[in-house]
PDB file of N, CA and C in Angstrom:
ATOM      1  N   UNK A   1     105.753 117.249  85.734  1.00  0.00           N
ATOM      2  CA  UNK A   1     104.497 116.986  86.431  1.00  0.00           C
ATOM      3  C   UNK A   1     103.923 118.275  86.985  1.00  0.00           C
ATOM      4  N   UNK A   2     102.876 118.523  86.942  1.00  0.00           N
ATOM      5  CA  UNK A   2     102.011 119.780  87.498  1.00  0.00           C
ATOM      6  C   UNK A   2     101.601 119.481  89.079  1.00  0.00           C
ATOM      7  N   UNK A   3     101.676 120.592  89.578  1.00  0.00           N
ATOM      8  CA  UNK A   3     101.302 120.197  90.838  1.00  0.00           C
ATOM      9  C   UNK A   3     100.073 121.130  91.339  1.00  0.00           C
ATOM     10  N   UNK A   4      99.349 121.297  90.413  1.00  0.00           N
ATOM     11  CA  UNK A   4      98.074 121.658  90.525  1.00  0.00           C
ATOM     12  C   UNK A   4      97.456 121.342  91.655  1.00  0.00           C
ATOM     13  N   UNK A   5      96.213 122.447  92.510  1.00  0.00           N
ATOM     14  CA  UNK A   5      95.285 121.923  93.552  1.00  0.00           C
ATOM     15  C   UNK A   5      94.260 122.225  93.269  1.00  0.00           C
ATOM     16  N   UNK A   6      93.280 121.133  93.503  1.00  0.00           N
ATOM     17  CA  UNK A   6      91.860 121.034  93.381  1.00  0.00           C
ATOM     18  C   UNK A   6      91.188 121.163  94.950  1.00  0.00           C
ATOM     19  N   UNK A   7      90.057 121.770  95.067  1.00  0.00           N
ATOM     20  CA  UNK A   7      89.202 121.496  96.024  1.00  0.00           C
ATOM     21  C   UNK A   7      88.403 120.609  95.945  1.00  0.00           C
ATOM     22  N   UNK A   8      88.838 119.876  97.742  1.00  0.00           N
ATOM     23  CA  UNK A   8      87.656 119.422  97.672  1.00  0.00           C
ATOM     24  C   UNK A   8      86.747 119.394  98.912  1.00  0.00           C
ATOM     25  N   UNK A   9      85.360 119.269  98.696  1.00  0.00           N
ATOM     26  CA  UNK A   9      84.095 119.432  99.065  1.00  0.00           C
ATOM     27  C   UNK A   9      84.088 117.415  99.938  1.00  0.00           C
ATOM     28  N   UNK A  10      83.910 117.592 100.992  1.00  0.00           N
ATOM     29  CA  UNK A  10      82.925 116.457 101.854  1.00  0.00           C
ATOM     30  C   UNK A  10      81.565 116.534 102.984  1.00  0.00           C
ATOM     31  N   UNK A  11      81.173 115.740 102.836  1.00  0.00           N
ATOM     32  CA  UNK A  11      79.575 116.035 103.236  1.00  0.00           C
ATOM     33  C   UNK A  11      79.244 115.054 104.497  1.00  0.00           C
ATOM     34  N   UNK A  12      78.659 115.118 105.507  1.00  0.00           N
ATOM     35  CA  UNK A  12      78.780 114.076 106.408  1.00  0.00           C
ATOM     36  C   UNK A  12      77.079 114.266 106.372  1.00  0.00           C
ATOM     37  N   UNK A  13      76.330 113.286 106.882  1.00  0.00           N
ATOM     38  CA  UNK A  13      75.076 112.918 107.015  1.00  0.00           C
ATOM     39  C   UNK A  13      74.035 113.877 107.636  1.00  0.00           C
ATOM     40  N   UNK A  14      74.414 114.820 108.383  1.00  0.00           N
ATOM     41  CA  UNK A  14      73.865 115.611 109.177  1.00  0.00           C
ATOM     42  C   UNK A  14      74.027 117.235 108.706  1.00  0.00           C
ATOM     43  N   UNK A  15      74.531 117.480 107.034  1.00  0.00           N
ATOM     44  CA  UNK A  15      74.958 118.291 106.568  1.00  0.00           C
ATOM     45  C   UNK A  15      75.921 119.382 107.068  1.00  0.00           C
ATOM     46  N   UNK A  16      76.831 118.356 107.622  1.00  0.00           N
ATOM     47  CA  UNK A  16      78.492 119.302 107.584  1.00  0.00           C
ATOM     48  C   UNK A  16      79.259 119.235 106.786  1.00  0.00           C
ATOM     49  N   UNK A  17      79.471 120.580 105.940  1.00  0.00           N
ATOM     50  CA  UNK A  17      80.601 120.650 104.409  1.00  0.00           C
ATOM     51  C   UNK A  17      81.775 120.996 105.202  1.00  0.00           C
ATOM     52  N   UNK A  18      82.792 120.286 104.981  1.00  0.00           N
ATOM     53  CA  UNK A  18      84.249 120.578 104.653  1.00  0.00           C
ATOM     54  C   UNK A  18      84.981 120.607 103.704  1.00  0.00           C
ATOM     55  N   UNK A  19      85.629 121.881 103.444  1.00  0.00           N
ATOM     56  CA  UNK A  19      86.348 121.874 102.084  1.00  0.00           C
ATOM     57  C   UNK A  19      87.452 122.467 101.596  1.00  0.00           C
ATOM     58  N   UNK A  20      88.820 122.067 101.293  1.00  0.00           N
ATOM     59  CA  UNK A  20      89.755 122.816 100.891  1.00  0.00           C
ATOM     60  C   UNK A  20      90.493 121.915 100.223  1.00  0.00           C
ATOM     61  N   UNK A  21      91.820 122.736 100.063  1.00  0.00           N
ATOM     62  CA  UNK A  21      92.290 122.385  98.997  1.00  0.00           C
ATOM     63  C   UNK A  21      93.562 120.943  99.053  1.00  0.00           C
ATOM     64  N   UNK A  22      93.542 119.982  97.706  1.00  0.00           N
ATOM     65  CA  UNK A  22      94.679 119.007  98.116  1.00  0.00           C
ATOM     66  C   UNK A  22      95.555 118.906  96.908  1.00  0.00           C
ATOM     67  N   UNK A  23      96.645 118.729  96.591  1.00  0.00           N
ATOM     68  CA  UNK A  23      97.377 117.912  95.195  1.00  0.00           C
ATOM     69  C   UNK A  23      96.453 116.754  94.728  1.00  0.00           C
ATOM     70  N   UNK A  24      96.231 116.160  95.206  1.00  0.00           N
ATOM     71  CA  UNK A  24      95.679 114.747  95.076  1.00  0.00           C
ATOM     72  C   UNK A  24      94.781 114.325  96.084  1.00  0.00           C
ATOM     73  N   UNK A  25      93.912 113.128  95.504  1.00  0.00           N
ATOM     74  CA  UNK A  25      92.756 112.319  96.793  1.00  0.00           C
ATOM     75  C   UNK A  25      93.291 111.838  97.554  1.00  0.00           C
ATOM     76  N   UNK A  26      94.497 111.323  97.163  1.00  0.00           N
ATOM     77  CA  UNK A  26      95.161 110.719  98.703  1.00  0.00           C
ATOM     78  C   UNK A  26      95.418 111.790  99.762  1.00  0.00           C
ATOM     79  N   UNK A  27      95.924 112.251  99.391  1.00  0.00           N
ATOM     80  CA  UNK A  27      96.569 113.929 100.219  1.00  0.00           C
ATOM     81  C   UNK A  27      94.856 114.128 100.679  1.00  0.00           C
ATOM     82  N   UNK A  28      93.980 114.649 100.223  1.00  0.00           N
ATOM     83  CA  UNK A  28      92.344 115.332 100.591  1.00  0.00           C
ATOM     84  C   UNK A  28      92.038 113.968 101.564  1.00  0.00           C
ATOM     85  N   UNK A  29      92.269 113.293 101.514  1.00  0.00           N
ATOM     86  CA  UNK A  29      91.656 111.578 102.279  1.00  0.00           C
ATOM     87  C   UNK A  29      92.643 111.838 103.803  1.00  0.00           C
ATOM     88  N   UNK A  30      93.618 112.228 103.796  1.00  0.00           N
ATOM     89  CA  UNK A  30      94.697 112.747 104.863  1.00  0.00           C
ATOM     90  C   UNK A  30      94.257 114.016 105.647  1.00  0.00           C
ATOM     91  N   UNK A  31      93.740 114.752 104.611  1.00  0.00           N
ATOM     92  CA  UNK A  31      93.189 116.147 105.422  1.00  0.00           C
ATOM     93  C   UNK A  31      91.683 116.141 105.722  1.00  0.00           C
ATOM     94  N   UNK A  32      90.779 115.169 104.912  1.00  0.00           N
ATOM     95  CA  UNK A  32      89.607 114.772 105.620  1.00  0.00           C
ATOM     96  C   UNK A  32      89.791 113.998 107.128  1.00  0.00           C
ATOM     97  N   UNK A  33      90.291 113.273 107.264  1.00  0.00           N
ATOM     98  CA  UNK A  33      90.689 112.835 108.790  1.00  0.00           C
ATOM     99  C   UNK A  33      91.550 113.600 109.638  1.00  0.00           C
ATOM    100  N   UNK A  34      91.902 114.608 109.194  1.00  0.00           N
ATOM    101  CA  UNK A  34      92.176 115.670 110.596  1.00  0.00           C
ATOM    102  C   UNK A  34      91.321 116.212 110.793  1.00  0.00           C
ATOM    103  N   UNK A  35      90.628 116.942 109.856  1.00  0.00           N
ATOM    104  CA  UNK A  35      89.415 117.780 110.191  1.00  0.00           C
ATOM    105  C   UNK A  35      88.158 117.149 110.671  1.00  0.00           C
ATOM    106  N   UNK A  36      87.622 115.587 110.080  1.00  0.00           N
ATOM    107  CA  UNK A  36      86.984 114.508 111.008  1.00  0.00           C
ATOM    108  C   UNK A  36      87.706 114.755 112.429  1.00  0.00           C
ATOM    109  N   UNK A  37      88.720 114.615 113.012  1.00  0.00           N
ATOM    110  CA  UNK A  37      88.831 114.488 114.387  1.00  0.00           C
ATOM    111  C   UNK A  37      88.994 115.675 114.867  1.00  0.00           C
ATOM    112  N   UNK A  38      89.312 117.063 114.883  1.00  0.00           N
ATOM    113  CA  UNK A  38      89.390 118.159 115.366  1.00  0.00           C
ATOM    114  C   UNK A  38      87.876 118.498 115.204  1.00  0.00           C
ATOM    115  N   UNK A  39      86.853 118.044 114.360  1.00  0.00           N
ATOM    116  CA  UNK A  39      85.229 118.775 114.475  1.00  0.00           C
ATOM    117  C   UNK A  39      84.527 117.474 115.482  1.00  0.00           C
ATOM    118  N   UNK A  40      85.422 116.210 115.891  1.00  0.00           N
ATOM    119  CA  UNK A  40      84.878 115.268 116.745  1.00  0.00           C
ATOM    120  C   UNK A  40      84.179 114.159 115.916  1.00  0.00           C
ATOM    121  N   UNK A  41      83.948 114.374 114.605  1.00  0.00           N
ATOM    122  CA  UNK A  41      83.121 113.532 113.910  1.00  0.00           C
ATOM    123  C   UNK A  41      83.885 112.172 112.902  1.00  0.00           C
ATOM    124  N   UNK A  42      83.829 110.618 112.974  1.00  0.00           N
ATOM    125  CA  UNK A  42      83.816 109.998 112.393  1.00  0.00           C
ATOM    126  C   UNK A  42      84.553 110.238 111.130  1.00  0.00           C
ATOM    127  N   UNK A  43      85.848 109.475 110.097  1.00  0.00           N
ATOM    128  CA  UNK A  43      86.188 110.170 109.069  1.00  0.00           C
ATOM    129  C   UNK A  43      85.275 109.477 108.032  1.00  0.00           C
ATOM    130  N   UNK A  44      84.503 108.196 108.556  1.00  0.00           N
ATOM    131  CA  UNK A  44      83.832 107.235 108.011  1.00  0.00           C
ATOM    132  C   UNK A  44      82.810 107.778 107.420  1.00  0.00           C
ATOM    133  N   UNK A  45      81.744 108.912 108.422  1.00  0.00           N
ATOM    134  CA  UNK A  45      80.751 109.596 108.228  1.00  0.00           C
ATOM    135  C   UNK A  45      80.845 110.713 106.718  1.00  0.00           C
ATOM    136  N   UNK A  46      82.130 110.934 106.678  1.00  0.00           N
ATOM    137  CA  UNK A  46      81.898 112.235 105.431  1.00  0.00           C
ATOM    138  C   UNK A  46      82.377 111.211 103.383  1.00  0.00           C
ATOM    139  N   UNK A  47      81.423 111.950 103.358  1.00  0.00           N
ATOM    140  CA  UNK A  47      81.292 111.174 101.445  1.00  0.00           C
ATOM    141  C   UNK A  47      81.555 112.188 100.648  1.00  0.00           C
ATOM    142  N   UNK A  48      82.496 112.198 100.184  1.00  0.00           N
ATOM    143  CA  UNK A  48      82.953 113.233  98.985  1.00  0.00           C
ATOM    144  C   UNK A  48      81.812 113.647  97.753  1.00  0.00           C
ATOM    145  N   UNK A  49      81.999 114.921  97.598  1.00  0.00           N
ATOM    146  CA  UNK A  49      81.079 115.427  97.092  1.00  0.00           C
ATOM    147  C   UNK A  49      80.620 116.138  95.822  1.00  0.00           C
ATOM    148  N   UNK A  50      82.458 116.314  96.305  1.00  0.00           N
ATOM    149  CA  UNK A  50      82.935 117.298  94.469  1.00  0.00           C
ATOM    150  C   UNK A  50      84.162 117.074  94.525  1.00  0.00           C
ATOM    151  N   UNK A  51      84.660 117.742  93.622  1.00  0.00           N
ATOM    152  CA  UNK A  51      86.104 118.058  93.515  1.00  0.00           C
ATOM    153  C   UNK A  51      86.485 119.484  92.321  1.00  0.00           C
ATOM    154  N   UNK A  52      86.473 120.686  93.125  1.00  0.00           N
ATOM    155  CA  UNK A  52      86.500 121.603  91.781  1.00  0.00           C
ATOM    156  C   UNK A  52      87.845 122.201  91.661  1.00  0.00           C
ATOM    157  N   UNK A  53      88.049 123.324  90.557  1.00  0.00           N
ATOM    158  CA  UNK A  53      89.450 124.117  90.395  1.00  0.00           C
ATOM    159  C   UNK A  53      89.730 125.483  90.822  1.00  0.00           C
ATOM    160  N   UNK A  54      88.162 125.751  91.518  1.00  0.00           N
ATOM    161  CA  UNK A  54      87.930 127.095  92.512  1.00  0.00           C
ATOM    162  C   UNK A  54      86.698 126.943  93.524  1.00  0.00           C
ATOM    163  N   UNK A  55      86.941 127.222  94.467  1.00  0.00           N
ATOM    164  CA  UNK A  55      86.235 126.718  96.149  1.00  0.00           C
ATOM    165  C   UNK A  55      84.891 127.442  95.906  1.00  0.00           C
ATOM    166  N   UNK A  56      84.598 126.429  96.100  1.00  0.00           N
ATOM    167  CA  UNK A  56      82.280 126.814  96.419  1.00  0.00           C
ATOM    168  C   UNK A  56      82.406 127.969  97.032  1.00  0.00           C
ATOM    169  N   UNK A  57      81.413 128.827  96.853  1.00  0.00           N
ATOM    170  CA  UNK A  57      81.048 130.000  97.513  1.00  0.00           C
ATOM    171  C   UNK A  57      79.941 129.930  98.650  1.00  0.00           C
ATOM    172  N   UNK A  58      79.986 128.713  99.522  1.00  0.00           N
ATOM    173  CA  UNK A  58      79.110 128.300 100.101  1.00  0.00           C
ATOM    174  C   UNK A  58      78.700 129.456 101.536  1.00  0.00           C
ATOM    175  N   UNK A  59      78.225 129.780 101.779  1.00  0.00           N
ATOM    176  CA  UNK A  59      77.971 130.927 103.278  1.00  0.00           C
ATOM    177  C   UNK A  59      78.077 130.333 104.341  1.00  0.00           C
TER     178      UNK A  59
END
């Protein structure tokens, strides 16, 4: 089995990107709700957005 990591990209309504890296969506669904509660925001609020094999170059 490969244990490859993908990024991923989530978007919450008010345009806050969060994004790094997971093995899997379950694992990224685990690290979207820490980072939902350490930025204070809802994990409900953020909708996945991408999922790539090298991290957005976002500024």
């Amino acid at each position: 089995m490969s244990n490859k990591k993908s990024y991923y990209a989530f978007e919450d309504p008010l345009g806050t990107i969060v994004e790094f890296q997971a093995t899997s969506l379950q694992q990224a669904m685990v690290i979207k709700k820490k980072k939902a509660q350490e930025l204070g925001i809802p994990k409900e609020a953020f909708e996945l957005t991408s999922i790539r094999k090298k991290p957005s170059h976002s500024a």
